[in-house]
Protein backbone atom coordinates (compact mmCIF):
# COMPACT_ATOMS: atom_id res chain seq x y z
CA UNK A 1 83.45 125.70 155.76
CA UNK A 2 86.21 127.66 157.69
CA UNK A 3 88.82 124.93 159.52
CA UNK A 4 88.37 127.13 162.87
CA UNK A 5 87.89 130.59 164.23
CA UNK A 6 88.98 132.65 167.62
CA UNK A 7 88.31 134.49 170.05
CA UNK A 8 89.71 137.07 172.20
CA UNK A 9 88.88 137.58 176.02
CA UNK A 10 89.67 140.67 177.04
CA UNK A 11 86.64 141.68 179.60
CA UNK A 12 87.92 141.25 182.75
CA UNK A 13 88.78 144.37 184.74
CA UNK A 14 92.03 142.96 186.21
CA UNK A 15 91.97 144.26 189.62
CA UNK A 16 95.53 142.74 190.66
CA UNK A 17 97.29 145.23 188.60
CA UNK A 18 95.65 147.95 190.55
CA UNK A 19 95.37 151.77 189.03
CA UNK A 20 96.79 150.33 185.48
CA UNK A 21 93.57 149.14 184.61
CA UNK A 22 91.80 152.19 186.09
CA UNK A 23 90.85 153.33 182.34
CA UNK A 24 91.70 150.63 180.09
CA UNK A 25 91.43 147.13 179.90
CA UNK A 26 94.60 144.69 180.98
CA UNK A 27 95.40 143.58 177.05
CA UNK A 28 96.27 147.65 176.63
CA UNK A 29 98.79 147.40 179.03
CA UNK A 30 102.24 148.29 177.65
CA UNK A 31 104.76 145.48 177.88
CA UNK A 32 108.88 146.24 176.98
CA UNK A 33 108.78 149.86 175.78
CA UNK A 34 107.02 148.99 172.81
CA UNK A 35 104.60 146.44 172.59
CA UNK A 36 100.88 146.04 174.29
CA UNK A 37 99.90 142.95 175.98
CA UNK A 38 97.49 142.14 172.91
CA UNK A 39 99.84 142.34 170.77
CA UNK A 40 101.39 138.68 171.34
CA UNK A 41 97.73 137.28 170.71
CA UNK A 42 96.94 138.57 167.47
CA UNK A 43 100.89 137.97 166.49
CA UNK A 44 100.34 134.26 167.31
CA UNK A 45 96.92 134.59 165.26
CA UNK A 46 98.20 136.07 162.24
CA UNK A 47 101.75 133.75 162.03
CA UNK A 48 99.36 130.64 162.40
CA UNK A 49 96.84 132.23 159.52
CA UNK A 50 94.03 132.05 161.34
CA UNK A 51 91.62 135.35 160.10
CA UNK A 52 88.87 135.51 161.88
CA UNK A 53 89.21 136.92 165.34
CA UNK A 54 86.17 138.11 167.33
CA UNK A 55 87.47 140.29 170.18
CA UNK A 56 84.92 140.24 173.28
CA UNK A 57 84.64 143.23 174.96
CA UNK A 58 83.38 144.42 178.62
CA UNK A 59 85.79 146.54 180.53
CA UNK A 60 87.14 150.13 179.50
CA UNK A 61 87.54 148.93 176.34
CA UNK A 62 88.15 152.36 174.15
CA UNK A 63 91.76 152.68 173.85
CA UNK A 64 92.19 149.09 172.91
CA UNK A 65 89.84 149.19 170.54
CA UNK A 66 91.57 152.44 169.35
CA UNK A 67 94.67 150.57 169.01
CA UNK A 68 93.73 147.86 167.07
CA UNK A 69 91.49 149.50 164.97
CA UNK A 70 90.92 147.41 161.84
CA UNK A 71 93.76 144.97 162.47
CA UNK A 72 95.92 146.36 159.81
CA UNK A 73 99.17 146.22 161.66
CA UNK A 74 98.55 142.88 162.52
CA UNK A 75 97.48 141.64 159.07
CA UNK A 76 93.94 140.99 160.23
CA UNK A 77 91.78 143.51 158.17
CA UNK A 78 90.07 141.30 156.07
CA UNK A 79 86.51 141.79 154.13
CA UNK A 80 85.14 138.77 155.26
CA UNK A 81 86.95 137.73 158.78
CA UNK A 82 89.53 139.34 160.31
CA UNK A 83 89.27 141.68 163.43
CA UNK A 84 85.70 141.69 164.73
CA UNK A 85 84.89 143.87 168.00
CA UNK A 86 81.77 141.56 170.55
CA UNK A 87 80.67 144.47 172.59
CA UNK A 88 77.70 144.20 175.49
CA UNK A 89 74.67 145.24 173.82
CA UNK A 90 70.88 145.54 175.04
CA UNK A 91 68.37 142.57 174.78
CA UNK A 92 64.63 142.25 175.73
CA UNK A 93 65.03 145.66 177.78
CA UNK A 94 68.67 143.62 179.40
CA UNK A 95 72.15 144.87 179.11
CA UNK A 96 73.83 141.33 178.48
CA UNK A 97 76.53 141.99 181.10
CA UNK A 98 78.79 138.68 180.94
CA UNK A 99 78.46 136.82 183.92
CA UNK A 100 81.90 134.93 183.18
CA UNK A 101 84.32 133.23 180.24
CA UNK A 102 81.78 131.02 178.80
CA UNK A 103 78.97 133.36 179.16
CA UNK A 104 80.75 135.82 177.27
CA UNK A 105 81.15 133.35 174.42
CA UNK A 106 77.73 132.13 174.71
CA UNK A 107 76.50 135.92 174.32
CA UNK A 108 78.18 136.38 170.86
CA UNK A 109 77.83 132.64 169.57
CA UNK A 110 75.85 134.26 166.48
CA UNK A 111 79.45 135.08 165.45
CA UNK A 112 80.68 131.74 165.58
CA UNK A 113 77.39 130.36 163.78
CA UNK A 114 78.07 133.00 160.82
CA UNK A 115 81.71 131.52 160.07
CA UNK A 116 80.36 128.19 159.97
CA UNK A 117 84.13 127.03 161.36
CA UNK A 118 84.71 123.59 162.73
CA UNK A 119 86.81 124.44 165.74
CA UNK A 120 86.23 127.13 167.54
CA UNK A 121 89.76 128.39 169.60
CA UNK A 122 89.83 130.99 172.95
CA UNK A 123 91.89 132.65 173.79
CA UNK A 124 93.36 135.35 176.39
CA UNK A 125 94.29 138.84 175.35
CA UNK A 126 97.17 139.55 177.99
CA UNK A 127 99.35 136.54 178.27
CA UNK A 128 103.31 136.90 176.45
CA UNK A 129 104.34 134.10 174.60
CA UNK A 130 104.76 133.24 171.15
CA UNK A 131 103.27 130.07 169.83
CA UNK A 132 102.07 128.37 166.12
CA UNK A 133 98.69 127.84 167.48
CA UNK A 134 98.66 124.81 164.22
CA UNK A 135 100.30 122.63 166.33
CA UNK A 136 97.20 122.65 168.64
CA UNK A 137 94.86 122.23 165.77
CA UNK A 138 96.74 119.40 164.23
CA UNK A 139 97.25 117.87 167.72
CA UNK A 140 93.12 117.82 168.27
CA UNK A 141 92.58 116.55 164.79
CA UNK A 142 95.20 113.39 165.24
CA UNK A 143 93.87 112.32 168.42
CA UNK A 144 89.78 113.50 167.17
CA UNK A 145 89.26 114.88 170.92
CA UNK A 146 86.21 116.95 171.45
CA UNK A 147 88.20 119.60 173.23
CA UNK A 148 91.72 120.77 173.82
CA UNK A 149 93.04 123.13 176.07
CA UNK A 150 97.14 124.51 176.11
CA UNK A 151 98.63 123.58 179.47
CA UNK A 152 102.64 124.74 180.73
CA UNK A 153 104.58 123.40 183.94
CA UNK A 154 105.41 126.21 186.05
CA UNK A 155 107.95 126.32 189.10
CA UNK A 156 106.25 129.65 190.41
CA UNK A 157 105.26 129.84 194.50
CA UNK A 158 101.34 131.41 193.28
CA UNK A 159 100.86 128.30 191.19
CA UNK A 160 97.43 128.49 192.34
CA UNK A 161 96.42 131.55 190.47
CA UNK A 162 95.95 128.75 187.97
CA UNK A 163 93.76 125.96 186.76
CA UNK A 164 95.72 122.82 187.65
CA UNK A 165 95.41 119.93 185.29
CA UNK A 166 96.01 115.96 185.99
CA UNK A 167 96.49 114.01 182.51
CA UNK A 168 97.01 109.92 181.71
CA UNK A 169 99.51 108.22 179.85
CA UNK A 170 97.96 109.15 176.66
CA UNK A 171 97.44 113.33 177.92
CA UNK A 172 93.95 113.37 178.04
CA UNK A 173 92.35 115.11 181.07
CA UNK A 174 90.99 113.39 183.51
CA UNK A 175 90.87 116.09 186.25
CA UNK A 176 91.03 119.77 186.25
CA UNK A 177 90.84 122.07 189.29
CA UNK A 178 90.38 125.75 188.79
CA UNK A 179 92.52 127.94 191.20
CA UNK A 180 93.09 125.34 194.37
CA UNK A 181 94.68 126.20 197.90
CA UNK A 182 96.82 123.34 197.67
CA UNK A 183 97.54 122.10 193.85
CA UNK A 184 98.63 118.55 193.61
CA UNK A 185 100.42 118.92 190.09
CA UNK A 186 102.37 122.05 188.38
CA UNK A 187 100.83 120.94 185.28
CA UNK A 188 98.78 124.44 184.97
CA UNK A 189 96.06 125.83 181.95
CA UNK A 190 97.41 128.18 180.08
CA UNK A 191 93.61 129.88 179.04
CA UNK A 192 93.96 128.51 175.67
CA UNK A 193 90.70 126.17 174.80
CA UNK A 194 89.72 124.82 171.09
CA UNK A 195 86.95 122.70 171.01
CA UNK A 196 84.48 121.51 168.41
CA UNK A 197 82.23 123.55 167.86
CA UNK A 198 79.08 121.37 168.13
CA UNK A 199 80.45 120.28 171.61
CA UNK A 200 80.92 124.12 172.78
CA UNK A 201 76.93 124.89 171.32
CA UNK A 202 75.88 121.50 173.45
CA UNK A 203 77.87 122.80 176.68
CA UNK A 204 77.11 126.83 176.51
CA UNK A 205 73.63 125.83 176.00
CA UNK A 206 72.73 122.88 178.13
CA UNK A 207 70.23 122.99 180.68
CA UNK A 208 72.58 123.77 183.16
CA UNK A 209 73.98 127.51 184.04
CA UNK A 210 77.70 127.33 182.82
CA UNK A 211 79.39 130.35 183.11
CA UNK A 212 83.08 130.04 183.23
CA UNK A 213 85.27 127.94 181.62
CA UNK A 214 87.79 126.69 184.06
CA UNK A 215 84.94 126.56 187.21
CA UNK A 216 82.44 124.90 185.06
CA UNK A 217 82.57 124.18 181.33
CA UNK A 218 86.06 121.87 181.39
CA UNK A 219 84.34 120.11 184.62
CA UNK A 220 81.29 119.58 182.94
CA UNK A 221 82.90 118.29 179.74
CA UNK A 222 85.37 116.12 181.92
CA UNK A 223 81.58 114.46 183.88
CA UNK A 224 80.71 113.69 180.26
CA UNK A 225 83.17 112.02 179.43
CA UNK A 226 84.41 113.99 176.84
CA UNK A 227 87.84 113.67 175.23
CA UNK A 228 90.06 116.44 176.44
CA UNK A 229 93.62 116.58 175.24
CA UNK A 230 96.49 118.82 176.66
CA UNK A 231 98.29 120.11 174.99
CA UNK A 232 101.82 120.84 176.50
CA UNK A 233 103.65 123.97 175.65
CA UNK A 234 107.45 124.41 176.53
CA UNK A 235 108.34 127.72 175.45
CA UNK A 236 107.80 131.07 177.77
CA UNK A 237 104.75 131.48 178.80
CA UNK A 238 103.94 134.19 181.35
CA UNK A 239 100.08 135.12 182.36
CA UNK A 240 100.65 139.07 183.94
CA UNK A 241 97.76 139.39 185.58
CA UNK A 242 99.27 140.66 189.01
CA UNK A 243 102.07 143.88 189.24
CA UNK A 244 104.92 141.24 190.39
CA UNK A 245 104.51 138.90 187.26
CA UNK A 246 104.14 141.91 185.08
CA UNK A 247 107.21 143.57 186.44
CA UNK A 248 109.33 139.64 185.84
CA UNK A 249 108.03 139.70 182.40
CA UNK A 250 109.82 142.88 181.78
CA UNK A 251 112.97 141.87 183.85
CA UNK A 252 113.01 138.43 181.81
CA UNK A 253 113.03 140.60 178.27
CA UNK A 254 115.45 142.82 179.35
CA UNK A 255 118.39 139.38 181.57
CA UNK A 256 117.33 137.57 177.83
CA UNK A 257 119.24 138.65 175.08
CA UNK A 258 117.31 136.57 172.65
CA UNK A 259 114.05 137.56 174.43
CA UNK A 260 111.27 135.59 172.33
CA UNK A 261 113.07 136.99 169.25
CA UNK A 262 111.82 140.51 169.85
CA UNK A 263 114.86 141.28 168.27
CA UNK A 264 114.90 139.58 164.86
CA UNK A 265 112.45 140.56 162.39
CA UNK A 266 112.45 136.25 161.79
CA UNK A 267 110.72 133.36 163.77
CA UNK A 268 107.30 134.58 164.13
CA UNK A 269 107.69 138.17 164.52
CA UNK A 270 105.98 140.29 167.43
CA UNK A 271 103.90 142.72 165.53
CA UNK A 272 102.44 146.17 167.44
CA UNK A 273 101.19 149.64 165.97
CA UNK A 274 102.94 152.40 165.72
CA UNK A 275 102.11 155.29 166.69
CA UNK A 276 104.65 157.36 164.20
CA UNK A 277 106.14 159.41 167.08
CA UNK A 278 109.80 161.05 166.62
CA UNK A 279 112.41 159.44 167.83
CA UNK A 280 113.96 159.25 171.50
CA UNK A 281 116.99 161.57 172.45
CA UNK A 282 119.41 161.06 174.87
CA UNK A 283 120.22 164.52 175.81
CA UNK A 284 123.38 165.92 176.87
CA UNK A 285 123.43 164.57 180.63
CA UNK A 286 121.22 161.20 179.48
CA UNK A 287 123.04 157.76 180.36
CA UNK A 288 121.32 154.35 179.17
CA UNK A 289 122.68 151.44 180.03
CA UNK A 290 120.90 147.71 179.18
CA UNK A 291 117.68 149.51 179.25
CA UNK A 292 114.85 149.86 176.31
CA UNK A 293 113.89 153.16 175.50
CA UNK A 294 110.81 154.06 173.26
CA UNK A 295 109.80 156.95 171.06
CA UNK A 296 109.14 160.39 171.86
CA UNK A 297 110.98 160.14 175.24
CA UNK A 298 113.66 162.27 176.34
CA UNK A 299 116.01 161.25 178.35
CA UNK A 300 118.67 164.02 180.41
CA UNK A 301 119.00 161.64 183.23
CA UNK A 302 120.17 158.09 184.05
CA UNK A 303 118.27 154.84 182.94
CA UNK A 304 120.29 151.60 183.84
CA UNK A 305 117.93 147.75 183.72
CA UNK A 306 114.65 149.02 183.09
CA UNK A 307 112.22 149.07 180.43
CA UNK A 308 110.32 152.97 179.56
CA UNK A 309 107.63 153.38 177.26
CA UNK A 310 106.27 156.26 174.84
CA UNK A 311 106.94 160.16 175.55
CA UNK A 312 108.46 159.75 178.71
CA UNK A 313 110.75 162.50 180.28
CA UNK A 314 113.59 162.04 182.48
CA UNK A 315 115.12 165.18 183.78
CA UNK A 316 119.06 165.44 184.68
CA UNK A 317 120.42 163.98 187.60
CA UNK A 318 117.56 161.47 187.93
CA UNK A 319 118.22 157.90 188.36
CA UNK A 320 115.95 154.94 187.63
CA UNK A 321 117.07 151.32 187.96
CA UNK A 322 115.26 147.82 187.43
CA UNK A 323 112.02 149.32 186.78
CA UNK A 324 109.23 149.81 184.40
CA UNK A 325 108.12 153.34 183.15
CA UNK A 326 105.01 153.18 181.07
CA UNK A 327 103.96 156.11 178.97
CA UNK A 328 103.79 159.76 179.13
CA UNK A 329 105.26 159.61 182.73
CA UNK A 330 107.59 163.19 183.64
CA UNK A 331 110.54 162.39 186.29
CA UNK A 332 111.76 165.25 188.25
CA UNK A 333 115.35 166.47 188.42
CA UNK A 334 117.21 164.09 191.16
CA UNK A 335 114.87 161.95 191.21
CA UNK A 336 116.06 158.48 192.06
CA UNK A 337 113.59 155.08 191.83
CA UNK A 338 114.47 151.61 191.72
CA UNK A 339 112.44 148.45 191.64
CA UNK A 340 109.33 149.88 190.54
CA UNK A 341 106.15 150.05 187.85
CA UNK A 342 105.49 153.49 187.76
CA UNK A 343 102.34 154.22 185.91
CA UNK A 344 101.09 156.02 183.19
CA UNK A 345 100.90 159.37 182.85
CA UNK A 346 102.26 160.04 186.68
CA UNK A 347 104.41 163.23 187.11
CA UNK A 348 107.37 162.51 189.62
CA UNK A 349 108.45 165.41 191.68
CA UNK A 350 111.87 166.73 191.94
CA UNK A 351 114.16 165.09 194.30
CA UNK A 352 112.12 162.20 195.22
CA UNK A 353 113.10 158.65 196.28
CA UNK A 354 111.28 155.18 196.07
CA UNK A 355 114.11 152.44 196.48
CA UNK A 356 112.19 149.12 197.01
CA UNK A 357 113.53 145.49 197.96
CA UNK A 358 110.23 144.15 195.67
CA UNK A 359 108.37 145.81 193.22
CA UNK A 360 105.57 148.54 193.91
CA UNK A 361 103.19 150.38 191.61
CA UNK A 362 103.99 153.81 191.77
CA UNK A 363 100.76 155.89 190.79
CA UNK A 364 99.17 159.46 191.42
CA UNK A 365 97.22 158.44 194.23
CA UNK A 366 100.07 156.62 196.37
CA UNK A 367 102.91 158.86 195.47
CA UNK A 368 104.04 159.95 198.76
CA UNK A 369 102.88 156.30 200.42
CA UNK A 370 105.81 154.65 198.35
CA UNK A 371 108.36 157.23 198.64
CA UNK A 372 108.82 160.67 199.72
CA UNK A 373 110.41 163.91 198.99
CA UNK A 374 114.52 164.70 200.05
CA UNK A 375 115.27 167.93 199.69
């Protein structure tokens, strides 16, 4: 019998980050140049040898299934375990469409009968921090709670994005309020739930319709009576599910020199795939300054604070400051943007300006909304 097993949410269509998730889902999302947002998941997974991951599925879910492909770069191909891809499939004439969190669980809980695990962790696919998720598991063992769930005190003003979670003396829940207007603690859930799993089977499967885990499962368990420890995490933890918090991520990588040890090859390593492109160039008129530039991008302008992905071009006399350039994107000679996501694949005209005081998602369809053209 397997000690525990995970899985991986990565359904949801992620509507705050606008046209990024047009075509993919929000755990493809580059992060820092380099990395995907999926990649600090099954990092975390691998450094805390857990090896059986089932990834559930829903939303343009092709190129992140691409990119993860058997789990190799991630340590995670294994015969019997490793990587396993939960997508929707058709039953008694119904596509099961999930319906929320636990519903998406509930669909694939075959999987979790097959390990035959005693814990049962889930997880998100797009959240960036870096965490030995055996703490947790020795933390519900100790205290022999039915279920746990990773919680983080944030200072942020949209605090209520979150679940907000009230604890006693001895950190077991005794209230938890998915997404309030007005949240009465900064004590927030960071997605993260391990529970036993013969107390997930009697709560996916009760007679009443629970669907999501933070509207309905944790309240349910909590009107049992269940023992619910928190677990309280100190390091970074950021949850980018809206441009602005994506955008701070990046900024936060590139003000911290020792950035979640991205830099040292020690200390739980952040592992990705690569995608064996040439190397960048910084052509004859290129200037980077405190900036991370990836593969196959070619640089003839000026980068200074900002983070740029895979084969991107940056023509001479172009200037882009504290912003994010994912992949493939072509900026235009004299081009000059600053404060800004601009998003994949979008070609910038020559001679165009987008100088924000806050961030903005540059894209195809809003080009000439967020800037314009000076000739």
């Amino acid at each position: 019998m397997r000690k525990i097993i995970s899985m991986i949410l990565v359904g949801g269509k992620g509507t705050r980050l606008g046209d990024m998730t047009e075509n993919k889902a929000k755990p493809a999302i580059s992060f820092g140049g380099k990395y995907r947002l999926i990649d600090f998941t099954l990092s975390n997974l691998t450094h805390s040898h857990i090896d059986v991951c089932g990834i559930v599925t829903q939303y343009e879910p092709m190129e992140l299934m691409n990119y993860i492909g058997n789990g190799a770069s991630w340590d995670l191909d294994y015969t019997d375990g490793g990587v396993r891809f939960l997508t929707p499939y058709l039953k008694k004439e119904d596509i099961q469409w999930q319906k929320g969190t636990g519903h998406a669980v509930k669909q694939f809980f075959e999987f979790v009968k097959h390990h035959d695990a005693e814990y049962v962790m889930i997880l998100p696919g797009d959240h960036i921090y870096k965490m030995d998720y055996n703490r947790m598991i020795h933390a519900i063992e100790a205290d022999q709670s039915d279920v746990l769930i990773g919680t983080t005190r944030l200072e942020e003003t949209d605090i209520e994005r979150f679940g907000i979670v009230e604890v006693d003396d001895k950190n077991h829940i005794k209230q938890f309020v998915e997404k309030p207007n007005k949240p009465e603690s900064n004590l927030v859930s960071m997605g993260i739930y391990i529970f036993k799993t013969d107390i997930l089977e009697s709560l996916l499967f009760s007679e009443k319709e629970l669907l999501d885990f933070g509207k309905d499962i944790i309240p349910e368990a909590i009107e049992r009576n269940m023992k619910i420890l928190a677990f309280e995490f100190d390091g970074y933890w950021r949850d980018v599910g809206t441009i602005d918090s994506l955008y701070r991520a990046n900024m936060d990588m590139l003000n911290q020199a020792h950035f979640l040890g991205l830099n040292s090859s020690k200390n739980l390593p952040i592992f990705s795939r690569s995608l064996n492109l040439e190397p960048h160039m910084i052509l004859e008129n290129g200037l980077v300054q405190g900036s991370v530039i990836s593969d196959g991008c070619l640089i003839d302008g000026q980068v200074e604070h900002s983070t740029v992905a895979y084969q991107v071009h940056i023509d001479k006399d172009a200037l882009i400051k504290d912003s994010v350039v994912l992949s493939k994107v072509s900026i235009g000679t004299g081009a000059h943007i600053e404060k800004a996501i601009i998003n994949e694949g979008v070609l910038i005209p020559k001679n165009y300006r987008s100088i924000n005081q806050n961030c903005v998602l540059i894209t195809s369809h809003n080009l000439y909304e967020v800037g314009e053209i000076h000739e």
